[in-house]
C-alpha atoms as a PDB file:
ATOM      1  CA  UNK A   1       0.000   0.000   0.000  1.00  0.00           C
ATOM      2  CA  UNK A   2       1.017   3.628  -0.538  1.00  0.00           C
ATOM      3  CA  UNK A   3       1.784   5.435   2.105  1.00  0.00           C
ATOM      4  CA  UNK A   4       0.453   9.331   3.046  1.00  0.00           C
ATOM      5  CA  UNK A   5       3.695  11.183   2.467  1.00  0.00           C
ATOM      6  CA  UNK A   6       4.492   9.360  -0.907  1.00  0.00           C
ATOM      7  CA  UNK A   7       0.915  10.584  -2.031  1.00  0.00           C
ATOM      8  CA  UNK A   8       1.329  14.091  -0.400  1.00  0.00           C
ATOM      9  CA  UNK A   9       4.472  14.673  -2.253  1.00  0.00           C
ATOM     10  CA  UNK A  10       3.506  12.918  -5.378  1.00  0.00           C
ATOM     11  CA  UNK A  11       0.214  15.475  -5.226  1.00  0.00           C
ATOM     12  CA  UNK A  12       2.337  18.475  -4.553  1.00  0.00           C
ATOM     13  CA  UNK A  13       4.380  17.312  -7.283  1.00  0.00           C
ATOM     14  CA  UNK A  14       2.024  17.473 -10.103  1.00  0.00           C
ATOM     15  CA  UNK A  15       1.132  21.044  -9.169  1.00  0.00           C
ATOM     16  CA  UNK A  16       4.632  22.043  -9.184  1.00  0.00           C
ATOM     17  CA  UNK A  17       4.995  19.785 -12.208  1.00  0.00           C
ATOM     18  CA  UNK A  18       2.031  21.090 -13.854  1.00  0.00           C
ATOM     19  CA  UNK A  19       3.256  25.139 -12.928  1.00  0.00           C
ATOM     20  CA  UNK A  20       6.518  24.035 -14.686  1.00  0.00           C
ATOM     21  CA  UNK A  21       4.985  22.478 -17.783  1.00  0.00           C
ATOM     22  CA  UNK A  22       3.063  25.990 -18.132  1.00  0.00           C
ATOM     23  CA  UNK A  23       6.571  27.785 -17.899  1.00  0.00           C
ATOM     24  CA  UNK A  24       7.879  24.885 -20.165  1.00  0.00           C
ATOM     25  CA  UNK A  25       5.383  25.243 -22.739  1.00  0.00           C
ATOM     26  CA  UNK A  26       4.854  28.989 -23.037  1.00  0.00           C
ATOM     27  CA  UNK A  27       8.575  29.226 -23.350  1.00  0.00           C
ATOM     28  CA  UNK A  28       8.484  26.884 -26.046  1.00  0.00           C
ATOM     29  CA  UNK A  29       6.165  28.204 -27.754  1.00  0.00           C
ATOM     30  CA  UNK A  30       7.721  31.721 -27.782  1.00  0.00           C
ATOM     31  CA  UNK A  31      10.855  31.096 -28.633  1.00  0.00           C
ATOM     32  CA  UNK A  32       9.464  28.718 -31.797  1.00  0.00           C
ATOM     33  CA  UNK A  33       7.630  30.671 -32.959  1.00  0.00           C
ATOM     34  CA  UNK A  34       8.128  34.592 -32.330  1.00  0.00           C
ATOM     35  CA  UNK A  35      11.712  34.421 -32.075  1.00  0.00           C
ATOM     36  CA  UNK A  36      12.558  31.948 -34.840  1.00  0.00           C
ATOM     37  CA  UNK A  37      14.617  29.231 -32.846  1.00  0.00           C
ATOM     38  CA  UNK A  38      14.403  25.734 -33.986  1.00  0.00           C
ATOM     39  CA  UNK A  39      11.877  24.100 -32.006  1.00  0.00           C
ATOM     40  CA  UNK A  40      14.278  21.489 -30.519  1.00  0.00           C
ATOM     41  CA  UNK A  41      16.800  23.536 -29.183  1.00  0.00           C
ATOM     42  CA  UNK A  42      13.192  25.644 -27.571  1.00  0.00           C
ATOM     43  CA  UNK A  43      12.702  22.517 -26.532  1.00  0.00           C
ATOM     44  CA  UNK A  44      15.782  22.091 -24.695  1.00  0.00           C
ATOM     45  CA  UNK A  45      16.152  26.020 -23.501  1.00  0.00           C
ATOM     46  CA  UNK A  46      12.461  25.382 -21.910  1.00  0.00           C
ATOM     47  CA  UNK A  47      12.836  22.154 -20.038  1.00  0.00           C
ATOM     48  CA  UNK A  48      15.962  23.650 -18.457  1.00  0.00           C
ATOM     49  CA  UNK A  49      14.375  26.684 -17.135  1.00  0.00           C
ATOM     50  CA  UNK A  50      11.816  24.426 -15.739  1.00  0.00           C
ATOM     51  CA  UNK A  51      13.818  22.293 -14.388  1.00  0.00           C
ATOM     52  CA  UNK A  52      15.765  25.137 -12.593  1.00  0.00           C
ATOM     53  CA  UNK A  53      12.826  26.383 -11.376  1.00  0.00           C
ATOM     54  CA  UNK A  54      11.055  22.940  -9.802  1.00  0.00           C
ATOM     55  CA  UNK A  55      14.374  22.452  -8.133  1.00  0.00           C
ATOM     56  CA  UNK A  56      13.814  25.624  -6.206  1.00  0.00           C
ATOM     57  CA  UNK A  57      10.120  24.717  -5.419  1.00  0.00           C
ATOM     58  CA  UNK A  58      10.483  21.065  -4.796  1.00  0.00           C
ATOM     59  CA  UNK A  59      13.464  21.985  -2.353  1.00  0.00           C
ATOM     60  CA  UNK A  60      11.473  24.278  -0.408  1.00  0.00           C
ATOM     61  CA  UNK A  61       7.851  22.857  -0.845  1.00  0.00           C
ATOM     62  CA  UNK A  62       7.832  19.173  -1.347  1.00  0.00           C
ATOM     63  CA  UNK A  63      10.861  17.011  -0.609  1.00  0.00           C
ATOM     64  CA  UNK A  64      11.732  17.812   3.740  1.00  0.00           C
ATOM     65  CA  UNK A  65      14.171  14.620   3.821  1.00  0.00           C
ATOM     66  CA  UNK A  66      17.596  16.195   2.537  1.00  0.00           C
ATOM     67  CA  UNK A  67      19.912  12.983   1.554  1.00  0.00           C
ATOM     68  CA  UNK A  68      22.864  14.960   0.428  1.00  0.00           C
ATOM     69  CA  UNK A  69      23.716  17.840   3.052  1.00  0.00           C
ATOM     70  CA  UNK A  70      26.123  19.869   0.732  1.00  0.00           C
ATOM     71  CA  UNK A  71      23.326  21.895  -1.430  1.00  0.00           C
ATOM     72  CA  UNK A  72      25.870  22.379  -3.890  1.00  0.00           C
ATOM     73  CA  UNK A  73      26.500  18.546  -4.873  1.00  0.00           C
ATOM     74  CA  UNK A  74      22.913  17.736  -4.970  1.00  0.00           C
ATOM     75  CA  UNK A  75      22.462  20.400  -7.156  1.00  0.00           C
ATOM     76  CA  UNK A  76      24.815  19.036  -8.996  1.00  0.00           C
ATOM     77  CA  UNK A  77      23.732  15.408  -8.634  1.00  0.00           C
ATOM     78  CA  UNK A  78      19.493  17.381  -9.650  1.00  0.00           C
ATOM     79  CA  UNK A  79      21.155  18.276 -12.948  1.00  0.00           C
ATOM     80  CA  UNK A  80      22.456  14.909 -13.445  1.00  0.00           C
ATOM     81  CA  UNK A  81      19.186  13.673 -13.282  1.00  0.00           C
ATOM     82  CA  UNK A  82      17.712  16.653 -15.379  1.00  0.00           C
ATOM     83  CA  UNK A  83      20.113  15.929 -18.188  1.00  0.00           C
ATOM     84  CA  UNK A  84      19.052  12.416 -18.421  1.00  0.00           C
ATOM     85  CA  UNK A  85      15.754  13.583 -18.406  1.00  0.00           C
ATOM     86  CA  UNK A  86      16.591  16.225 -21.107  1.00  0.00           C
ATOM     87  CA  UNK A  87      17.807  13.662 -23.367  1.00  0.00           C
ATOM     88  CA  UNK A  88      14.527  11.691 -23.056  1.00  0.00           C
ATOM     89  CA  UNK A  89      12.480  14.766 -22.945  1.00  0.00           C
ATOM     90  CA  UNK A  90      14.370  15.628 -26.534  1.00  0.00           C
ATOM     91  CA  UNK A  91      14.652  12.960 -28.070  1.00  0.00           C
ATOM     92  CA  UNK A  92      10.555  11.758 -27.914  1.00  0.00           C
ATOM     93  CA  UNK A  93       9.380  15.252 -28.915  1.00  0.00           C
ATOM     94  CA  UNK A  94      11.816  15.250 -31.955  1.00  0.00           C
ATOM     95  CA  UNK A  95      10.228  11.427 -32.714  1.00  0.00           C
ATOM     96  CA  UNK A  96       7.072  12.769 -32.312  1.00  0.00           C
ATOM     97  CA  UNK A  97       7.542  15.333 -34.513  1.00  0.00           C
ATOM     98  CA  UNK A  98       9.242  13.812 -37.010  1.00  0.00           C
ATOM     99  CA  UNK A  99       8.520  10.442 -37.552  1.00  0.00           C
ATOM    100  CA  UNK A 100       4.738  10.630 -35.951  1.00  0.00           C
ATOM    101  CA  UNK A 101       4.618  14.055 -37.735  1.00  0.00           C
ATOM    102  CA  UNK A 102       2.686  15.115 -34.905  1.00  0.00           C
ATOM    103  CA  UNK A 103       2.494  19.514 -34.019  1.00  0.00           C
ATOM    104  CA  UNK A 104       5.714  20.096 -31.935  1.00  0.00           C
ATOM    105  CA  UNK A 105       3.350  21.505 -29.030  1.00  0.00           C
ATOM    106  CA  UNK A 106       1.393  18.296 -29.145  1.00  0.00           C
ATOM    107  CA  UNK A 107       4.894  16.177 -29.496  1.00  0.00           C
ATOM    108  CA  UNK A 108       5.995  18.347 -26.248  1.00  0.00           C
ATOM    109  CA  UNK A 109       2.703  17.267 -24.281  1.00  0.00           C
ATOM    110  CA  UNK A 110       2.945  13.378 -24.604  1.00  0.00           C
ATOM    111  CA  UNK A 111       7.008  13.567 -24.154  1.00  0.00           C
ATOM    112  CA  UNK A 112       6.695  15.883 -20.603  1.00  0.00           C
ATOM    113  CA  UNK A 113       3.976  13.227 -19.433  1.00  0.00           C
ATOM    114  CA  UNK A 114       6.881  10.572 -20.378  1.00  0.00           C
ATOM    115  CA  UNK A 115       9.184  11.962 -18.381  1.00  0.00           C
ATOM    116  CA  UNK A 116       7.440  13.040 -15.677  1.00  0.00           C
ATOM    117  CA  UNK A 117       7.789   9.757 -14.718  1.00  0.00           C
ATOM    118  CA  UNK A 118      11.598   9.541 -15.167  1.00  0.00           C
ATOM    119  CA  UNK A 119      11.761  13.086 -13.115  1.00  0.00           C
ATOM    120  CA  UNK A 120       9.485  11.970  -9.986  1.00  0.00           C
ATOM    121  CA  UNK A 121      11.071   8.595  -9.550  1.00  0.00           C
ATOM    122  CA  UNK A 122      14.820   9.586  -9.959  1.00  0.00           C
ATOM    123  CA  UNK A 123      14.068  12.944  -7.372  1.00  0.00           C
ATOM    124  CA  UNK A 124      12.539  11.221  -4.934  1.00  0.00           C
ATOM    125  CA  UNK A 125      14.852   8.002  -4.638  1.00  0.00           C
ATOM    126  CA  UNK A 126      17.979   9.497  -5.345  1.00  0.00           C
ATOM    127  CA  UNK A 127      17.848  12.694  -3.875  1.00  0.00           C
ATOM    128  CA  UNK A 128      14.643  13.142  -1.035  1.00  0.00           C
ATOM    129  CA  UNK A 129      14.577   9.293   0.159  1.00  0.00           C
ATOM    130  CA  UNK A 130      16.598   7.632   3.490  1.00  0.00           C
ATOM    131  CA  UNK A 131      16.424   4.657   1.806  1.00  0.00           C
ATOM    132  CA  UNK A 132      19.936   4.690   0.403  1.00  0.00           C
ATOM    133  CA  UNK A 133      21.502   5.854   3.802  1.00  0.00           C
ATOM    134  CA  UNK A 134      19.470   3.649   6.024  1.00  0.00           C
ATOM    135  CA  UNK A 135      20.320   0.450   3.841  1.00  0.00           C
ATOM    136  CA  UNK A 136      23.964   1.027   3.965  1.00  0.00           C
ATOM    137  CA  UNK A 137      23.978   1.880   7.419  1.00  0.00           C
ATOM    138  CA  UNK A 138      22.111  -1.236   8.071  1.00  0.00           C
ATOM    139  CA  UNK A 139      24.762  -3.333   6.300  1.00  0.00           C
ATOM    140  CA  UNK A 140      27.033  -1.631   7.826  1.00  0.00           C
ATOM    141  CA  UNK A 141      26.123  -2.681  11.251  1.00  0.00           C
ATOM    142  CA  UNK A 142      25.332  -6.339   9.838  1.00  0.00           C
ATOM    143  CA  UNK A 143      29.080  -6.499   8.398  1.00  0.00           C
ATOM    144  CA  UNK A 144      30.532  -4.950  12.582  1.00  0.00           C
ATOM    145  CA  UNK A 145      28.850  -7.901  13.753  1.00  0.00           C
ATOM    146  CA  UNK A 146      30.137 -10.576  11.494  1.00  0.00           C
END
């Protein structure tokens, strides 16, 4: 069964997801088509600045469990996961859009749901989860008493 907190912080993380995707999207959508760029590399420019910005919120609004205590390394370790996400992020809009031949807004929509799922899982298990520090420290105590 799921527990409360998973589902609190998987709720708040949809809005700040969903606040993101708006940023993501508009951003897009500007830079495609009023200032010209190609719409993968407005693509790419987008998801970053959302990124950045649902660092800052899920920091401060969702994820209380800090794994990593120096800010700057899990930063670091946030853009990590954000690049593999870019990459995924990238690479289904451009299929979208060019094999599906779907609109690159549309293309843009089903690839953020896609990765959504990469974001959430990799965030909250590598970065705002125990899990890792309380199963080493359990082996570690196992491996003292052998």
């Amino acid at each position: 069964m799921v527990n409360r907190t998973f589902l609190t912080q998987a709720s708040k993380y949809l809005i700040v997801g969903g606040s993101c995707a708006i940023i993501d999207f508009a951003l897009l959508y500007y830079l495609t088509t009023a200032v010209d760029l190609n719409y993968l590399v407005s693509s790419m420019i987008s998801f970053m600045t959302g990124a950045i910005v649902n660092y800052f919120l899920c920091v401060a609004w969702i994820f209380k469990t800090r794994v990593i205590s120096n800010r700057y390394f899990e930063f670091l370790l946030y853009m990590v996961i954000t690049a593999v996400g870019l990459v995924i992020n990238t690479g289904l809009v451009w299929y979208f859009t060019e094999k599906a031949g779907l609109y690159f807004m549309l293309s843009k929509i089903f690839a953020t749901a896609i990765t959504l799922v990469w974001n959430f899982t990799a965030r909250k298990f590598l970065l705002h989860t125990n899990y890792q520090i309380n199963n080493l420290s359990q082996r570690s105590a196992t491996e003292k008493k052998q």
